[in-house]
Protein backbone atom coordinates (compact mmCIF):
# COMPACT_ATOMS: atom_id res chain seq x y z
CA UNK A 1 5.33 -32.14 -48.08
CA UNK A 2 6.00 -29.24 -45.42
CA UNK A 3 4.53 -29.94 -41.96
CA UNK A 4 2.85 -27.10 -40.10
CA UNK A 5 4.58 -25.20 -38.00
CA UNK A 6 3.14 -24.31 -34.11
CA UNK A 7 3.21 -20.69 -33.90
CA UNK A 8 3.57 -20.87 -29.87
CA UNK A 9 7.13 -22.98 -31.00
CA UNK A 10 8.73 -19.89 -33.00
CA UNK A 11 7.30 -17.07 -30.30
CA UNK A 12 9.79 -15.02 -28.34
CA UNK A 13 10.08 -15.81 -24.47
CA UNK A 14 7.76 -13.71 -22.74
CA UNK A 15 10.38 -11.48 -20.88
CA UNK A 16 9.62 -10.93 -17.33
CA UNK A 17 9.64 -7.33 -15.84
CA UNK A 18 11.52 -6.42 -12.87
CA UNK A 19 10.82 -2.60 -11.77
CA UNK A 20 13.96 -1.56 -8.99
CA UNK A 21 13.62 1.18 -6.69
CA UNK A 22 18.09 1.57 -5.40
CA UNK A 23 19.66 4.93 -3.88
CA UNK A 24 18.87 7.23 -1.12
CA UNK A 25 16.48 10.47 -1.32
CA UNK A 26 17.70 14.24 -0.85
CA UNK A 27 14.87 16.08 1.00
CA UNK A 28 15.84 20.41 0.31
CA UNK A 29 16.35 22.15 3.26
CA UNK A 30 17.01 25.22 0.82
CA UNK A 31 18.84 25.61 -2.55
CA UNK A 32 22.15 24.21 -1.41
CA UNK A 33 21.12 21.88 1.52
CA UNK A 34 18.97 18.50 1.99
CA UNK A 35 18.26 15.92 4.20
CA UNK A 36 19.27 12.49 2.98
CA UNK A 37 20.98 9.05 4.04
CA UNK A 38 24.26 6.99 3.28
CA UNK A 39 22.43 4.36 0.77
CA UNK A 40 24.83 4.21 -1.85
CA UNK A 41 22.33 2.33 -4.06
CA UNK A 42 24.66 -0.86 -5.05
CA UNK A 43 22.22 -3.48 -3.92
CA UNK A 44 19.93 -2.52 -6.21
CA UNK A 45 22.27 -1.80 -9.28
CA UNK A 46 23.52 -4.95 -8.76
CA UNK A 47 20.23 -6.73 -8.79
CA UNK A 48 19.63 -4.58 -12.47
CA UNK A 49 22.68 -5.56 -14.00
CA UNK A 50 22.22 -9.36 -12.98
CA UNK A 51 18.62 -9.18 -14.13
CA UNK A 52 19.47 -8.09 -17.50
CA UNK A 53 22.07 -10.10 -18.11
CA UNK A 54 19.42 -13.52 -17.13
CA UNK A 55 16.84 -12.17 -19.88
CA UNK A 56 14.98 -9.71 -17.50
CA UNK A 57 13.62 -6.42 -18.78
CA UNK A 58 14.44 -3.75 -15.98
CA UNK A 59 13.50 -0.41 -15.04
CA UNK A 60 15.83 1.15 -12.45
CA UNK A 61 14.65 4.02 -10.13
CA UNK A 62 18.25 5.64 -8.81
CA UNK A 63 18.22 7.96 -6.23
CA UNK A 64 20.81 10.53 -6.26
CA UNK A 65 24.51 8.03 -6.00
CA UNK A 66 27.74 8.03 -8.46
CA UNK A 67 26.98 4.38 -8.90
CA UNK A 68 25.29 3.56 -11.94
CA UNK A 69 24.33 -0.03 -13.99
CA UNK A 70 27.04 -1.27 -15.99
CA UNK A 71 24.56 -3.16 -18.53
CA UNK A 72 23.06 -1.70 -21.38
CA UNK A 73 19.54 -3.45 -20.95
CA UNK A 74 18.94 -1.18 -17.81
CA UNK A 75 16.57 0.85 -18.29
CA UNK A 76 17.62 3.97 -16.00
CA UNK A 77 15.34 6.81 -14.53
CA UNK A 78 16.86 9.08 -11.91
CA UNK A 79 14.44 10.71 -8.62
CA UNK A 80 16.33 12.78 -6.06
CA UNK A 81 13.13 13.54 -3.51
CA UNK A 82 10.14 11.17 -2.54
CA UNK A 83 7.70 13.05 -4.23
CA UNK A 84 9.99 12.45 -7.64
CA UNK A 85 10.14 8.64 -6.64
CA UNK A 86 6.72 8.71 -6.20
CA UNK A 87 5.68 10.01 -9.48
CA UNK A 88 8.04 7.72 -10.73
CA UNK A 89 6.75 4.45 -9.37
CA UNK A 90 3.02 5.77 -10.38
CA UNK A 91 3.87 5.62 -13.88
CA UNK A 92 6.37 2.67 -14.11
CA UNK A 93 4.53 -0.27 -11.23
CA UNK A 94 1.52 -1.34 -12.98
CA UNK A 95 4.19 -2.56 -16.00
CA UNK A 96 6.06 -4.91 -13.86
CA UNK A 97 5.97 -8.36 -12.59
CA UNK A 98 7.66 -8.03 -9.69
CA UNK A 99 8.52 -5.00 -7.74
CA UNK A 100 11.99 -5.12 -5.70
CA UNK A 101 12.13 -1.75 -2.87
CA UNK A 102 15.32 -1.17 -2.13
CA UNK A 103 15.53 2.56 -1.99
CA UNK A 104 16.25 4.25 1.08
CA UNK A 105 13.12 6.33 0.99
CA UNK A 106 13.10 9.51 3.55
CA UNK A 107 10.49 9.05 6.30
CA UNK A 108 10.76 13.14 7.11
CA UNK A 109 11.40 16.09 4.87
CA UNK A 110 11.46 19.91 5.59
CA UNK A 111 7.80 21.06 5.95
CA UNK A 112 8.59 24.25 4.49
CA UNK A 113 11.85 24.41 2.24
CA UNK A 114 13.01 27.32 0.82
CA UNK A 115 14.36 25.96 -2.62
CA UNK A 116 14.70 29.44 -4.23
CA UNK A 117 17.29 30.59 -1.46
CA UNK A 118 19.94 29.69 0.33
CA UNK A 119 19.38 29.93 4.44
CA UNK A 120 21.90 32.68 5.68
CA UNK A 121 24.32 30.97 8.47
CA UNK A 122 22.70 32.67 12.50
CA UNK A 123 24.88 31.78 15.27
CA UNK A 124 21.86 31.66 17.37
CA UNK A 125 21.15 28.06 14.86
CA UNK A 126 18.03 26.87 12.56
CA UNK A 127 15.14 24.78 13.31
CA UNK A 128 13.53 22.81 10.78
CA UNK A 129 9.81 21.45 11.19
CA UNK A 130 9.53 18.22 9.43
CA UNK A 131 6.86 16.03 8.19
CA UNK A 132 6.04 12.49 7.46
CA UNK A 133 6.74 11.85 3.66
CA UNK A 134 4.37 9.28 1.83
CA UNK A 135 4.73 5.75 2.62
CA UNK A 136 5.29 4.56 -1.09
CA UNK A 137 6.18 0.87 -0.21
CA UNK A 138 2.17 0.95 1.36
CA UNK A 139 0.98 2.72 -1.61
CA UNK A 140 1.89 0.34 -4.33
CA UNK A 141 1.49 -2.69 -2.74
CA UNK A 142 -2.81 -1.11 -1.66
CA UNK A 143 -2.75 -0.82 -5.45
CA UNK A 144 -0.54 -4.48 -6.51
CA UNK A 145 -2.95 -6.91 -8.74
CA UNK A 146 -2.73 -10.55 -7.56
CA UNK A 147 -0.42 -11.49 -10.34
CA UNK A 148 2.32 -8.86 -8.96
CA UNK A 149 4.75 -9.37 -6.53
CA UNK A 150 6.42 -6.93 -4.07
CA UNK A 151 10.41 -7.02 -2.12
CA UNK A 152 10.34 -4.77 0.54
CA UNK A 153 13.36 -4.29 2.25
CA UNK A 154 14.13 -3.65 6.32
CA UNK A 155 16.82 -1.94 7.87
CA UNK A 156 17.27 -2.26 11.28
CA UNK A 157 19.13 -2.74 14.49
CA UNK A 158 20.09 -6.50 15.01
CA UNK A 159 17.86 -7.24 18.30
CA UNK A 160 14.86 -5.81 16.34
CA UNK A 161 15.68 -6.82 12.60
CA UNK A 162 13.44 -9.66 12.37
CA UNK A 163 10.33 -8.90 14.40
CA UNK A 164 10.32 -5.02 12.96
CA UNK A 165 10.82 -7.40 9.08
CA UNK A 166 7.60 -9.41 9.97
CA UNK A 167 5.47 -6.91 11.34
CA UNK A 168 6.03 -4.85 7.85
CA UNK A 169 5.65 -7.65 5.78
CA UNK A 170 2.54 -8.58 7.29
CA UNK A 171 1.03 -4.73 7.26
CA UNK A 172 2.10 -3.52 4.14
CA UNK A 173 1.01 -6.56 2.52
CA UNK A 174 4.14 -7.94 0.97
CA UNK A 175 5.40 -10.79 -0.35
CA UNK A 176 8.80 -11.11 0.84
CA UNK A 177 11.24 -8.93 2.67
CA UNK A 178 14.76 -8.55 3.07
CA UNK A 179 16.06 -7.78 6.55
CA UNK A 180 18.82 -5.90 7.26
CA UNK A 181 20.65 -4.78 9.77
CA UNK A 182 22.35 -1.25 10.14
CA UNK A 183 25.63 -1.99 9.08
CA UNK A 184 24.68 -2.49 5.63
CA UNK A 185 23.67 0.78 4.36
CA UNK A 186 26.90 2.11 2.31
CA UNK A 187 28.90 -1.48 2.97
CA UNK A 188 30.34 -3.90 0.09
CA UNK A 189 28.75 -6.66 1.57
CA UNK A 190 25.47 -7.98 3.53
CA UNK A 191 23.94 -10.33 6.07
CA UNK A 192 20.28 -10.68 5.43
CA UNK A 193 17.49 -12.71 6.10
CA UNK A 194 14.55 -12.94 4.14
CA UNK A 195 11.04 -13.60 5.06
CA UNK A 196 8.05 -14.50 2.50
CA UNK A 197 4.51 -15.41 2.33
CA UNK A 198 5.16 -18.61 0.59
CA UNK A 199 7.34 -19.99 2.86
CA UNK A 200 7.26 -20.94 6.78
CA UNK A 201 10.94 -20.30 7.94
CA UNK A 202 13.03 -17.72 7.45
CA UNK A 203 15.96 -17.79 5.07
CA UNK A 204 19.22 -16.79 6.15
CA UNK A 205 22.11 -17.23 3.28
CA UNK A 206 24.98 -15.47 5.58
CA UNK A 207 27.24 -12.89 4.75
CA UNK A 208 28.21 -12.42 1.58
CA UNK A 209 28.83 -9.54 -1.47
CA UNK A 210 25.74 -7.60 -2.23
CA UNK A 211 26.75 -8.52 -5.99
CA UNK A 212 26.41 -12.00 -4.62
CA UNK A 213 23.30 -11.39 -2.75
CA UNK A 214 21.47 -10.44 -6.01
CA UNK A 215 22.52 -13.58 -7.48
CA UNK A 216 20.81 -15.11 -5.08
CA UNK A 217 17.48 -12.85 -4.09
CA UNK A 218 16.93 -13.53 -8.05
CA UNK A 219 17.20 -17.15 -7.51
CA UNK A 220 14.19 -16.76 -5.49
CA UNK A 221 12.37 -14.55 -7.55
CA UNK A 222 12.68 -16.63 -10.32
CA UNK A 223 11.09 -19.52 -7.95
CA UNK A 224 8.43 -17.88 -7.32
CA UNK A 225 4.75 -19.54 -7.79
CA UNK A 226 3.56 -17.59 -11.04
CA UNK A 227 -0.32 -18.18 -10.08
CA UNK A 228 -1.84 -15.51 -7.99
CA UNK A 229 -2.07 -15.69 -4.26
CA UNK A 230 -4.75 -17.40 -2.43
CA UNK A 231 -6.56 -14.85 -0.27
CA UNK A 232 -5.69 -17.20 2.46
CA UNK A 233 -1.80 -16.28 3.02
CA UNK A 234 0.09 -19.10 4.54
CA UNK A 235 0.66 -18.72 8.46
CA UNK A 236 3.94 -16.64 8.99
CA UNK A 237 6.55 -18.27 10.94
CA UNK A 238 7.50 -16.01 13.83
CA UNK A 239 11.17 -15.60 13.80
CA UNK A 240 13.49 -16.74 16.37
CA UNK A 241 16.70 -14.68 17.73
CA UNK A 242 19.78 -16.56 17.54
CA UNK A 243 22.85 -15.52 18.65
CA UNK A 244 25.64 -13.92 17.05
């Protein structure tokens, strides 16, 4: 006599979706020229490849950087300007669990570039009017449904790092944030502290490899309560400077 088999025993694992936003942004002066920033992206390709290989199903964003994901479950779309990224994250966010921000996303671009040209060299010099470019990290997360969850990330001067980290987590409505100071951008390694609404004190794993570092910021991801926030947020703890 065969027993009946539970269907919910022989289902796949529900794989979770992890949407990455890594690299800098080029902002076109004209044809040949651009605005842009020393983010060399390997935070975030790091964070893909080490998603993948735990069962993840990830969509990489890469901004315009020679490195590139080594595994072949990364699923890899290339931006070079805001308004590509933008588009991008449109179309891919409301497919994924949890959305990590680690792009260096221009806060200025040329008001008026002249893309079909390139700018003759004056010795009297060029000025160039720029504008604010869409804040993208405030865009999703206005648009994130309660069973999302947002990484923004925070690059700043050490005195600052941490108040400049909770003032953006709490406006932009986040739930947790990497802060970084400047040294990181285009370094092998980093020194972060991470701040979330879930938790009251800040957590501070000390320097280490950024391939490391994504071993451990999906440690915490994959902690994460899976039931959607409270509207009450837990009280933030206000950050302490210690000193280094």
């Amino acid at each position: 006599m065969h027993s009946s088999q539970n269907p919910a025993s022989t289902a796949p694992p529900i794989r979770r979706r992890l949407l990455i936003t890594a690299g800098p942004t080029h902002e076109p002066i004209d044809a040949v020229r651009y605005l842009g920033n020393r983010s060399s992206g390997r935070l975030g390709v790091h964070l893909a490849d080490r998603a993948a290989e735990l069962g993840w199903q990830v969509t990489l964003l890469l901004g315009p950087t020679s490195i590139t994901p080594s595994h072949s479950g990364v699923h890899t779309v290339r931006f070079r300007t805001t308004a590509d990224l933008q588009r991008e994250l449109a179309q891919a966010f409301p497919d994924c669990d949890v959305l990590v921000m680690a792009a260096a996303v221009a806060d200025y671009r040329p008001a008026h570039a002249r893309t079909g040209e390139k700018i003759k060299r004056e010795a009297t010099g060029l000025s160039l009017t720029l504008e604010a470019t869409p804040d993208l990290l405030a865009q999703v997360a206005a648009g994130k449904r309660p069973d999302q969850w947002i990484v923004g990330f925070a690059l700043e001067p050490r005195d600052r790092m941490l108040d400049s980290a909770l003032k953006k987590l709490e406006r932009k409505s986040l739930d947790m944030i990497v802060a970084n100071p400047l040294e990181t951008m285009d370094a092998e390694g980093i020194d972060a502290t991470i701040l979330s609404r879930t938790t009251t004190e800040p957590v501070a794993p000390g320097p280490m490899s950024k391939a490391a570092f994504a071993d451990f910021l999906l440690g915490l991801l994959d902690a994460r309560p899976q039931s959607s926030r409270s509207s009450q947020a837990p009280a933030l703890h206000q950050p302490t400077h210690s000193k280094r």
